[in-house]
N, C-alpha and C. Protein backbone atom coordinates (compact mmCIF):
# COMPACT_ATOMS: atom_id res chain seq x y z
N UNK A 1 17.94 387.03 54.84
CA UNK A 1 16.87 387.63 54.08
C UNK A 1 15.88 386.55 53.73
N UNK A 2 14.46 386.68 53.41
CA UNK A 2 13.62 385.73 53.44
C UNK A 2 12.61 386.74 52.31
N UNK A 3 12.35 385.79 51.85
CA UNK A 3 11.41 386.42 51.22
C UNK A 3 9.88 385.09 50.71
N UNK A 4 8.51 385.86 51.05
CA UNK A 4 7.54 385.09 51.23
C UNK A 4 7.10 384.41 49.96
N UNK A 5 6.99 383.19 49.66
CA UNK A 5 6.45 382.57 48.76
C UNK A 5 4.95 382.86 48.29
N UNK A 6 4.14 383.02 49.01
CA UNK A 6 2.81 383.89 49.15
C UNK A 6 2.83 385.32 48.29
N UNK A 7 3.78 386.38 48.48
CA UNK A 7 3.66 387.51 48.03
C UNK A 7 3.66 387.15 46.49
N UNK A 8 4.70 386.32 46.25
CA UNK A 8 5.91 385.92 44.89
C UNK A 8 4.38 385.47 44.16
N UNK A 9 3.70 384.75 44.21
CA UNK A 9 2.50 384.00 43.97
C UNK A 9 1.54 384.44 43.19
N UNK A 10 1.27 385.65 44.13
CA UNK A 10 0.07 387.08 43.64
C UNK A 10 1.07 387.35 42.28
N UNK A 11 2.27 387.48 41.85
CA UNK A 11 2.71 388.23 40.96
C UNK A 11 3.66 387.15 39.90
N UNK A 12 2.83 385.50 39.93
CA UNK A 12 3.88 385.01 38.89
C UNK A 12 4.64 385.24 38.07
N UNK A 13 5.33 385.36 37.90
CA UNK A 13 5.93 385.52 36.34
C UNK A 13 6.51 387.09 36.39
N UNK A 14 6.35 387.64 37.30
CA UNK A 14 6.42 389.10 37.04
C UNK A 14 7.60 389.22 38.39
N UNK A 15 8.90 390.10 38.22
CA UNK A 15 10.20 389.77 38.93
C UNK A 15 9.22 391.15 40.21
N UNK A 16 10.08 391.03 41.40
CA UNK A 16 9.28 391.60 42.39
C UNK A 16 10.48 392.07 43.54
N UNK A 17 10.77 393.33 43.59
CA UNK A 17 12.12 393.44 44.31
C UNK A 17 11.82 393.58 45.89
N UNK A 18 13.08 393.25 46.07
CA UNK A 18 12.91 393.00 48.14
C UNK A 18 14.66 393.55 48.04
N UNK A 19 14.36 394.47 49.25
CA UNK A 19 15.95 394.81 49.93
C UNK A 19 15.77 394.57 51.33
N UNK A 20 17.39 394.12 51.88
CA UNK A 20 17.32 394.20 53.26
C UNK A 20 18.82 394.10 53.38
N UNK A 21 19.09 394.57 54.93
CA UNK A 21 20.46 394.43 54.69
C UNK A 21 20.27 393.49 56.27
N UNK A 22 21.76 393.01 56.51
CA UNK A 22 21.77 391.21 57.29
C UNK A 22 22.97 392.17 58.01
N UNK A 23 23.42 391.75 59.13
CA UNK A 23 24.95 391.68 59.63
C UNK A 23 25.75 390.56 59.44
N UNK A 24 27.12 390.44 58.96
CA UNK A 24 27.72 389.23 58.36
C UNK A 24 27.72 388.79 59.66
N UNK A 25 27.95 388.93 60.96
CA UNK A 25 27.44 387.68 62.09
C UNK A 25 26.58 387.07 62.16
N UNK A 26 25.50 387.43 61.47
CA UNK A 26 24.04 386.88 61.59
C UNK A 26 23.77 386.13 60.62
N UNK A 27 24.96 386.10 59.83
CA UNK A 27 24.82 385.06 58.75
C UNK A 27 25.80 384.07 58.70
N UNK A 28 26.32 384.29 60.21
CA UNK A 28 27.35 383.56 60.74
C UNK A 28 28.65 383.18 60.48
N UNK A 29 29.25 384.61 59.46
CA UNK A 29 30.51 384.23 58.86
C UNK A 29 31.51 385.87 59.95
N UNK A 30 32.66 384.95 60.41
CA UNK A 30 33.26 385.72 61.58
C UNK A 30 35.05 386.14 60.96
N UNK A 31 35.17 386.58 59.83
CA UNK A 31 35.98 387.16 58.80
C UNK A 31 36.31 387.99 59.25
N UNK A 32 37.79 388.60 59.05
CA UNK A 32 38.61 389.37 59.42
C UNK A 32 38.05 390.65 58.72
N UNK A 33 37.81 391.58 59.63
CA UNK A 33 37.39 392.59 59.13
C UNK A 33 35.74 392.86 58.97
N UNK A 34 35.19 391.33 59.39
CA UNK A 34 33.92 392.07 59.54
C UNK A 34 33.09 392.07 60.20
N UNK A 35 34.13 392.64 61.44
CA UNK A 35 33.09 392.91 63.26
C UNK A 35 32.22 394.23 62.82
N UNK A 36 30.94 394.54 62.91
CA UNK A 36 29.78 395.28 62.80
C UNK A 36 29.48 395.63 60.92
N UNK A 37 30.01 394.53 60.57
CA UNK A 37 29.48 395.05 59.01
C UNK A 37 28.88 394.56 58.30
N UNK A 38 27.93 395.10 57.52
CA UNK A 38 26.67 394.61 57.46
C UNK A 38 26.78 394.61 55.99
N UNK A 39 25.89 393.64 55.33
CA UNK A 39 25.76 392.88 54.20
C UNK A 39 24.50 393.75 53.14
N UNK A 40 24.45 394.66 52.16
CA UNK A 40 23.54 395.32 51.71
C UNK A 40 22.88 394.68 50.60
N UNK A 41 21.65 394.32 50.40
CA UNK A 41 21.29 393.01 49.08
C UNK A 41 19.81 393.85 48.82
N UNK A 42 19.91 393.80 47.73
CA UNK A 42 18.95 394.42 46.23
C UNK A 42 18.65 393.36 45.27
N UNK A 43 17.60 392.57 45.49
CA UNK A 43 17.23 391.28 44.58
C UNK A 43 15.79 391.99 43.64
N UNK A 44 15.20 390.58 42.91
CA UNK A 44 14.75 390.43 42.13
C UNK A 44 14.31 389.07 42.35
N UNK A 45 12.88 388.70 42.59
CA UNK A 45 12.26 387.38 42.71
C UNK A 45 11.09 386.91 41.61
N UNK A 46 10.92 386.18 41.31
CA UNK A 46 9.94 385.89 40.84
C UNK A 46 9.45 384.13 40.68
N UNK A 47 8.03 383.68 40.70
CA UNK A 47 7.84 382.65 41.27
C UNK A 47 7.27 381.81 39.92
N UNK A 48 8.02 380.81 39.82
CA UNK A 48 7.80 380.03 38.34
C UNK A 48 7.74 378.29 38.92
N UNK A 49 6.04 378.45 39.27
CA UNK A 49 5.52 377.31 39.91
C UNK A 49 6.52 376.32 40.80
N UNK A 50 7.18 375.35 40.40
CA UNK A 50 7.81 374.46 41.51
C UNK A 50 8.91 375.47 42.19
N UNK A 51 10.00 376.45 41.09
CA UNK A 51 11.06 377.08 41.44
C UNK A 51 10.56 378.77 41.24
N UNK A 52 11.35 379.51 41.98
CA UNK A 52 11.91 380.85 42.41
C UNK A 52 13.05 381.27 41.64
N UNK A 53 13.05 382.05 40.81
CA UNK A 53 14.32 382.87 40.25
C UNK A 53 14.33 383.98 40.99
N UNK A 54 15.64 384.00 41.57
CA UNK A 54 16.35 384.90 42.20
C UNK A 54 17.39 385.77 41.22
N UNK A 55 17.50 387.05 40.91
CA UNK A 55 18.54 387.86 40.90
C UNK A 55 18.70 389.13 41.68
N UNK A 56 19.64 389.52 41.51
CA UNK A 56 20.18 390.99 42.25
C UNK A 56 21.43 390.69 42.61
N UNK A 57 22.13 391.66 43.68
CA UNK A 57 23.36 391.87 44.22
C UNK A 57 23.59 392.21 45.39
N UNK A 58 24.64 392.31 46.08
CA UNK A 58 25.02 392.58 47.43
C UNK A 58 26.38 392.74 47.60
N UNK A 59 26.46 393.64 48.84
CA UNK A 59 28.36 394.45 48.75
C UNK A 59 28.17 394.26 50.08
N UNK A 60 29.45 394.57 50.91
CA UNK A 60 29.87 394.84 51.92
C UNK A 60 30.58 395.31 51.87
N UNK A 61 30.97 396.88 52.90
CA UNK A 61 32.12 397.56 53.02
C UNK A 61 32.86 396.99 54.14
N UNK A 62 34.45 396.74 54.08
CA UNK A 62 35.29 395.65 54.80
C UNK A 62 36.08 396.81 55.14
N UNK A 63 37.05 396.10 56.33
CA UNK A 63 38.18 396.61 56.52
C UNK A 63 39.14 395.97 56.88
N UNK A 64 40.42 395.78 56.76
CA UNK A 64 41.32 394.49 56.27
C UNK A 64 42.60 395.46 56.61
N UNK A 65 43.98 394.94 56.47
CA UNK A 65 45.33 394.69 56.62
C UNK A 65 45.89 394.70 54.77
N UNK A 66 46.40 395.47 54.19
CA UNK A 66 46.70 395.25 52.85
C UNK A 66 47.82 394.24 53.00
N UNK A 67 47.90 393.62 52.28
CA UNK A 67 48.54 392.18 52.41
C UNK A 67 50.15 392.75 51.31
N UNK A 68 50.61 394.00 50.97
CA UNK A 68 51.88 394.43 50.68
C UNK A 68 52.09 395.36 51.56
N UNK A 69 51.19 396.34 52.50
CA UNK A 69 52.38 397.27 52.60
C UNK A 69 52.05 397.10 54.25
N UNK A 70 50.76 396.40 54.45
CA UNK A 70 50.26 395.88 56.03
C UNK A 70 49.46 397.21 56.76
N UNK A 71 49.26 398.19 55.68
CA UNK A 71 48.26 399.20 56.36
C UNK A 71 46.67 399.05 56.13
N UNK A 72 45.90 399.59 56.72
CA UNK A 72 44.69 399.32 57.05
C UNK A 72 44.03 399.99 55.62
N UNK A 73 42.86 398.39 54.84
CA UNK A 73 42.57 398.70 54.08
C UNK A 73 41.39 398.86 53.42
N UNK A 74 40.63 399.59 53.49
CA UNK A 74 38.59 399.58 53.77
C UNK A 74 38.88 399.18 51.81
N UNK A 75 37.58 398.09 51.58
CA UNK A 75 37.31 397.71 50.16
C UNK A 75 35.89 397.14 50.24
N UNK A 76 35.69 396.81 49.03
CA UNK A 76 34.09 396.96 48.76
C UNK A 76 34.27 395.49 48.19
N UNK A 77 33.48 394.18 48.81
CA UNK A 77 33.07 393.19 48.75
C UNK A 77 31.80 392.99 48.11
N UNK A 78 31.78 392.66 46.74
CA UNK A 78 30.57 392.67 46.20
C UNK A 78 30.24 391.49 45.07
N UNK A 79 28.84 390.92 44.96
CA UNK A 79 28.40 390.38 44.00
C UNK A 79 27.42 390.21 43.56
N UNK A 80 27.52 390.17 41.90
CA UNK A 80 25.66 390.00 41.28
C UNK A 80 25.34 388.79 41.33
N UNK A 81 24.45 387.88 41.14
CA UNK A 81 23.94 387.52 41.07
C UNK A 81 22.72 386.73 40.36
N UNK A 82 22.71 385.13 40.00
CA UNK A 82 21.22 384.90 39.26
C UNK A 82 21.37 383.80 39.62
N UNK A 83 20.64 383.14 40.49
CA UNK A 83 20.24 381.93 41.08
C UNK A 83 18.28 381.00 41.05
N UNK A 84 18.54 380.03 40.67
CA UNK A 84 17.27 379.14 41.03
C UNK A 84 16.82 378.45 42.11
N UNK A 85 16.06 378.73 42.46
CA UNK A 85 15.65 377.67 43.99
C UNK A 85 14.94 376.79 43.65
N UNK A 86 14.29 375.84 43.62
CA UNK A 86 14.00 374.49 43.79
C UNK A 86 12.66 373.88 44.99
N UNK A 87 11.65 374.16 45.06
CA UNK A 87 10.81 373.55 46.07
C UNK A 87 11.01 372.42 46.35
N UNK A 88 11.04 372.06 47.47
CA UNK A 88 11.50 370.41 47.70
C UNK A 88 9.96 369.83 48.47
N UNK A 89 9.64 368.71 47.57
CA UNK A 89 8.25 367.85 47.88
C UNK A 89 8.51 366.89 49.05
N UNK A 90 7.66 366.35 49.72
CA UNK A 90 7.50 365.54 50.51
C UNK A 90 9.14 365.63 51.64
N UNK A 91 9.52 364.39 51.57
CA UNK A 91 10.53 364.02 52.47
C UNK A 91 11.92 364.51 51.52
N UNK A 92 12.63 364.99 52.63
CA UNK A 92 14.27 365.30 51.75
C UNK A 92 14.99 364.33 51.38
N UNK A 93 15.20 364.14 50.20
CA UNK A 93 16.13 362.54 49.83
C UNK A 93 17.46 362.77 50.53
N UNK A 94 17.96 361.47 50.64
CA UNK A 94 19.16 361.55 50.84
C UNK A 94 19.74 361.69 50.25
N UNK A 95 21.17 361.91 50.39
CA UNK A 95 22.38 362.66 49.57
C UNK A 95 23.30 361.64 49.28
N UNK A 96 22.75 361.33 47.93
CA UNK A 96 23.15 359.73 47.49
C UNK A 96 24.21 360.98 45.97
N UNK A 97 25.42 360.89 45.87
CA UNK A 97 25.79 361.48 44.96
C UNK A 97 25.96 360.67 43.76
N UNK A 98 25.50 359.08 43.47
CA UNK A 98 25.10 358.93 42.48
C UNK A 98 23.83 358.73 41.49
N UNK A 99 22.60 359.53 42.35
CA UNK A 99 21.53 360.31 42.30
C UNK A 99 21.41 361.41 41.87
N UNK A 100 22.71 362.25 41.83
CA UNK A 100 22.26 363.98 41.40
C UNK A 100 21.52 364.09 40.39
N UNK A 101 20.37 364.78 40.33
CA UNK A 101 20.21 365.13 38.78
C UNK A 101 20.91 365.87 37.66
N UNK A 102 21.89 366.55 38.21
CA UNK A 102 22.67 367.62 37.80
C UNK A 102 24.56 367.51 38.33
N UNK A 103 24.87 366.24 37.86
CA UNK A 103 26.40 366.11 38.77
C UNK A 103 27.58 367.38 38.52
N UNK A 104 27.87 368.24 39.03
CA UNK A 104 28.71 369.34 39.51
C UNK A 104 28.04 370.36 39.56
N UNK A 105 26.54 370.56 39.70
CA UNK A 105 25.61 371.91 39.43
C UNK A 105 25.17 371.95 40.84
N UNK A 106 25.39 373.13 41.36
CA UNK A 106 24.60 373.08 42.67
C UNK A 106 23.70 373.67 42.56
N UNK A 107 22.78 372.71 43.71
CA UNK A 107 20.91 373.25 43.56
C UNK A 107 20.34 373.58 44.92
N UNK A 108 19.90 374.46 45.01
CA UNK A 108 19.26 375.09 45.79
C UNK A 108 17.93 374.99 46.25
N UNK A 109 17.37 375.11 47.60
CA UNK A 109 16.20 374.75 47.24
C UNK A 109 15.32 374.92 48.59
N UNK A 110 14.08 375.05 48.44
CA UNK A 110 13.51 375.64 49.72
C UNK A 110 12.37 374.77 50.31
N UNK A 111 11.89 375.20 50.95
CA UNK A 111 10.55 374.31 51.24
C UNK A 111 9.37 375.05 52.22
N UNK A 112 8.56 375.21 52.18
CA UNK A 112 7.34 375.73 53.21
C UNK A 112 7.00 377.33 52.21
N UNK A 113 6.20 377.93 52.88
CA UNK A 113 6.10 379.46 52.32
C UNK A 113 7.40 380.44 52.17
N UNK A 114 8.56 380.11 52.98
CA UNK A 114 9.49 380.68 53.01
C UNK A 114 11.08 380.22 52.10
N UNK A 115 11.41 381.35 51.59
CA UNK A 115 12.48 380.78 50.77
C UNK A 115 13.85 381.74 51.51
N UNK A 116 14.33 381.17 52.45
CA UNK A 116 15.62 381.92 53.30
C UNK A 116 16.71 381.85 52.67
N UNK A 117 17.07 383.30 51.93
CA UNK A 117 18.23 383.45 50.85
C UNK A 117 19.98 383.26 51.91
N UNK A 118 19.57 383.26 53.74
CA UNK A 118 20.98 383.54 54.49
C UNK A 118 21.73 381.87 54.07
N UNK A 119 21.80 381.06 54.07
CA UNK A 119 23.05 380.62 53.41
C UNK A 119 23.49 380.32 52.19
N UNK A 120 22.54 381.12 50.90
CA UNK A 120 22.92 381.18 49.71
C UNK A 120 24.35 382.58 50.01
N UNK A 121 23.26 383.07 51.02
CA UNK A 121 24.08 384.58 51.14
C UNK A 121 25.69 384.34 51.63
N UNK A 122 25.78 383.57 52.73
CA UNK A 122 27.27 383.19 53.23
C UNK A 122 27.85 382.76 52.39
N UNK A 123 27.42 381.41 51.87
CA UNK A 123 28.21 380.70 51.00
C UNK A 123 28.80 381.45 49.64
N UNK A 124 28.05 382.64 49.56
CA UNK A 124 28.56 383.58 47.67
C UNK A 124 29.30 384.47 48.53
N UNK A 125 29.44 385.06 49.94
CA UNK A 125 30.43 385.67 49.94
C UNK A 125 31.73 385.58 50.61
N UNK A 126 31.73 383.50 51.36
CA UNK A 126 33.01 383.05 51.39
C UNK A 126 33.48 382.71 50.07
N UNK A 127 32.88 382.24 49.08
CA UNK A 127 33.45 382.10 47.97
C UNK A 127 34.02 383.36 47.01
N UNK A 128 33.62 384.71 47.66
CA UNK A 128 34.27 385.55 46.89
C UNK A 128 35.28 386.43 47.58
N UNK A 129 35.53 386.05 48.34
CA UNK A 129 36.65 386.68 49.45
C UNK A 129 37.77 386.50 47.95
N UNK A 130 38.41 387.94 48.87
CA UNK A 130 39.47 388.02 47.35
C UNK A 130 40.40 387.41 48.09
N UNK A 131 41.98 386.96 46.70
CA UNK A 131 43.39 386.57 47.29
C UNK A 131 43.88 387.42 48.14
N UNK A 132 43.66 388.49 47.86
CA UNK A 132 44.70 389.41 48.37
C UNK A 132 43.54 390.86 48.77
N UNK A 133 44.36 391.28 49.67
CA UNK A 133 43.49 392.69 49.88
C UNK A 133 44.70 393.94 50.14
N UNK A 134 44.48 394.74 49.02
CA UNK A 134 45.41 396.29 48.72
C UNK A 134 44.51 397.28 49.12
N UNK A 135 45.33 397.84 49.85
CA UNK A 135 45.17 399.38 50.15
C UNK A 135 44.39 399.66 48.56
N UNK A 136 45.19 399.85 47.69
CA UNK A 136 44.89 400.56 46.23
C UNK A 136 45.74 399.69 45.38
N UNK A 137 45.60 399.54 43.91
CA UNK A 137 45.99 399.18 43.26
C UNK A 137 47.66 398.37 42.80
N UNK A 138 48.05 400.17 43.16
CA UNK A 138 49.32 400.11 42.63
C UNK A 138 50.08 400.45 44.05
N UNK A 139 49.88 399.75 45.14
CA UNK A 139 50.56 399.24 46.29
C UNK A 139 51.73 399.01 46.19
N UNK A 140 53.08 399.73 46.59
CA UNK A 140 54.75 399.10 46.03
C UNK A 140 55.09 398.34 47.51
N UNK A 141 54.57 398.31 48.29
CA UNK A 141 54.38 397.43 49.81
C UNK A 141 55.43 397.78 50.14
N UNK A 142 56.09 396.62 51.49
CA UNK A 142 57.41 397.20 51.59
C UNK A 142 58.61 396.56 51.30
N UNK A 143 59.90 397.17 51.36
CA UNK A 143 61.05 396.85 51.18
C UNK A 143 61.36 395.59 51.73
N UNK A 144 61.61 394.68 50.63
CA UNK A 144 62.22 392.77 51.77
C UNK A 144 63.94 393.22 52.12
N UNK A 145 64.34 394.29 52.33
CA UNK A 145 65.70 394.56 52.69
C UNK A 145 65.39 395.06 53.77
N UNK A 146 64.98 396.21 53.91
CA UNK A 146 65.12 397.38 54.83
C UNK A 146 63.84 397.40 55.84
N UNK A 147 62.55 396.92 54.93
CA UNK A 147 61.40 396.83 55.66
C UNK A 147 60.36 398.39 55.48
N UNK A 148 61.04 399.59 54.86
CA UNK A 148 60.28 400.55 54.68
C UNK A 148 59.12 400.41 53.95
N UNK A 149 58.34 401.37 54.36
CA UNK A 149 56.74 401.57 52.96
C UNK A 149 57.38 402.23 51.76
N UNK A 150 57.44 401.14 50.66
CA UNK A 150 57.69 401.96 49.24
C UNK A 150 56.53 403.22 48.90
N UNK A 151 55.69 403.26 49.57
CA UNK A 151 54.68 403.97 49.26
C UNK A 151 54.71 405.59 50.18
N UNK A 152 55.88 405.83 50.86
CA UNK A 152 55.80 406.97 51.58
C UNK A 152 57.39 407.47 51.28
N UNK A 153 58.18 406.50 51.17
CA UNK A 153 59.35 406.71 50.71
C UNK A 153 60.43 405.99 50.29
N UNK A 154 61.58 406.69 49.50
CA UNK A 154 62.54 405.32 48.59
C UNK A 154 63.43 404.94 49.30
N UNK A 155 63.89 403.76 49.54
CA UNK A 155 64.80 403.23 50.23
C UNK A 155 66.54 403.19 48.91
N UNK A 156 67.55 402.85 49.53
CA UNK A 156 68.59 403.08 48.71
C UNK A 156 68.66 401.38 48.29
N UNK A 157 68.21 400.28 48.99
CA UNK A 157 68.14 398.78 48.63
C UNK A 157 68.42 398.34 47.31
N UNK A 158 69.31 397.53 47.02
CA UNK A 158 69.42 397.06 46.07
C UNK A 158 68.38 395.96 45.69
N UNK A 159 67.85 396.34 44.53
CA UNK A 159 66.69 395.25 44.57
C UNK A 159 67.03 393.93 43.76
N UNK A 160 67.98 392.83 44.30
CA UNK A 160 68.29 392.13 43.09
C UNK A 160 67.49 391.06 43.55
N UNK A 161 67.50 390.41 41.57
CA UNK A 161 66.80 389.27 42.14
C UNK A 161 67.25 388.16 41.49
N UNK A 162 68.22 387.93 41.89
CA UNK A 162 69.31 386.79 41.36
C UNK A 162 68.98 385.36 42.48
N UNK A 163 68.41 384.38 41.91
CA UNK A 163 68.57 383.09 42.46
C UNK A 163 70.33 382.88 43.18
N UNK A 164 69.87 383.03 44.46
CA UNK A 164 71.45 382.66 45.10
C UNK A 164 71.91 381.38 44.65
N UNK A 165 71.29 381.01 44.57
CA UNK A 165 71.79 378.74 43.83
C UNK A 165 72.62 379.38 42.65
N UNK A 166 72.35 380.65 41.83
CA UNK A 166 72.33 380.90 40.11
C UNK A 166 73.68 382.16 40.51
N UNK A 167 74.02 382.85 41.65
CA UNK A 167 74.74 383.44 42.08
C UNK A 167 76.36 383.25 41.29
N UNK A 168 76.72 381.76 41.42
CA UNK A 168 77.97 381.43 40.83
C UNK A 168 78.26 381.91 39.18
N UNK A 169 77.05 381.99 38.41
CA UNK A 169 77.22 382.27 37.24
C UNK A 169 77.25 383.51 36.86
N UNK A 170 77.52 384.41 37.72
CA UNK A 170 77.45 386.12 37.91
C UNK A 170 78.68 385.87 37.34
N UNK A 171 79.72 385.36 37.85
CA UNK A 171 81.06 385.65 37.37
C UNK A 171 81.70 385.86 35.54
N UNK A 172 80.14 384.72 35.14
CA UNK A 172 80.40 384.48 33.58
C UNK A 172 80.10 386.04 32.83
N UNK A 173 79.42 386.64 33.70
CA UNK A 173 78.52 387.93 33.27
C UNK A 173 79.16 388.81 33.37
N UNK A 174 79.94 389.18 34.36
CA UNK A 174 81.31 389.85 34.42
C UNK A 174 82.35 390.11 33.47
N UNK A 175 82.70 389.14 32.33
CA UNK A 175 83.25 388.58 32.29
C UNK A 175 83.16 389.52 30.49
């Protein structure tokens, strides 16, 4: 997504919305689950002389492997958003990290008429890839005995969960 520094200009100070939607290949991230799926983003720009405030949001509908019960699991990949961009003058400094102006803040930053939001865009949605991906919530996955879907039907498995090392002290319990 790009959006023109020129337009932003005519309307300082005043936020100015742009939608577009990207294909996550084209933003060059090749994630399980997201052969033909496309990235939907609803911002908010506005141009405050050297820097650009950016807000809005963006989702993607995925489709994935639920990581308990291993059935196929469509979920909604999404995030808001409020970011600053940064015009960068003359020559790009080098990346001296005891130079930052800002040490652990990352800065963003553009240069020419164009401010290209695609690897703010990758980078916020490898960083929000979830741990885990469920079918639904309350996923009972499957059985580590038998191997069935708790979710279609009950197995007779004993579900213990006794540390075998801790096994010997069953006897005291018995007892």
């Amino acid at each position: 997504m790009k959006i023109l520094i020129p337009s932003l200009e005519k309307h300082a100070g005043e936020f100015v919305p742009f939608s577009d939607q990207v294909s996550l290949a084209a933003l060059g991230i090749d994630a399980a689950g997201s052969e033909d799926a496309v990235m939907n983003i609803n911002v908010e720009a506005t141009y405050l002389g050297d820097r650009v405030l950016v807000k809005g949001r963006w989702y993607v509908d995925l489709k994935d492997v639920c990581s308990r019960c291993l059935e196929q699991a469509d979920y909604r990949q999404e995030e808001q958003f409020t970011e600053e961009f940064t015009r960068l003058t003359g020559s790009a400094p080098e990346a001296d990290p005891d130079c930052a102006p800002f040490a652990g803040e990352e800065n963003f930053s553009y240069s020419g008429d164009v401010l290209d939001l695609a690897e703010y865009l990758r980078q916020s949605f490898l960083m929000s890839q979830p741990l885990k991906i469920l079918c639904r919530e309350d996923c009972r996955g499957l059985c580590p005995v038998c191997g069935v879907d708790r979710n279609r039907e009950e197995c007779c498995c004993q579900d213990e969960k006794i540390d075998p090392r801790l096994r010997v002290l069953e006897r005291f319990k018995k007892k």
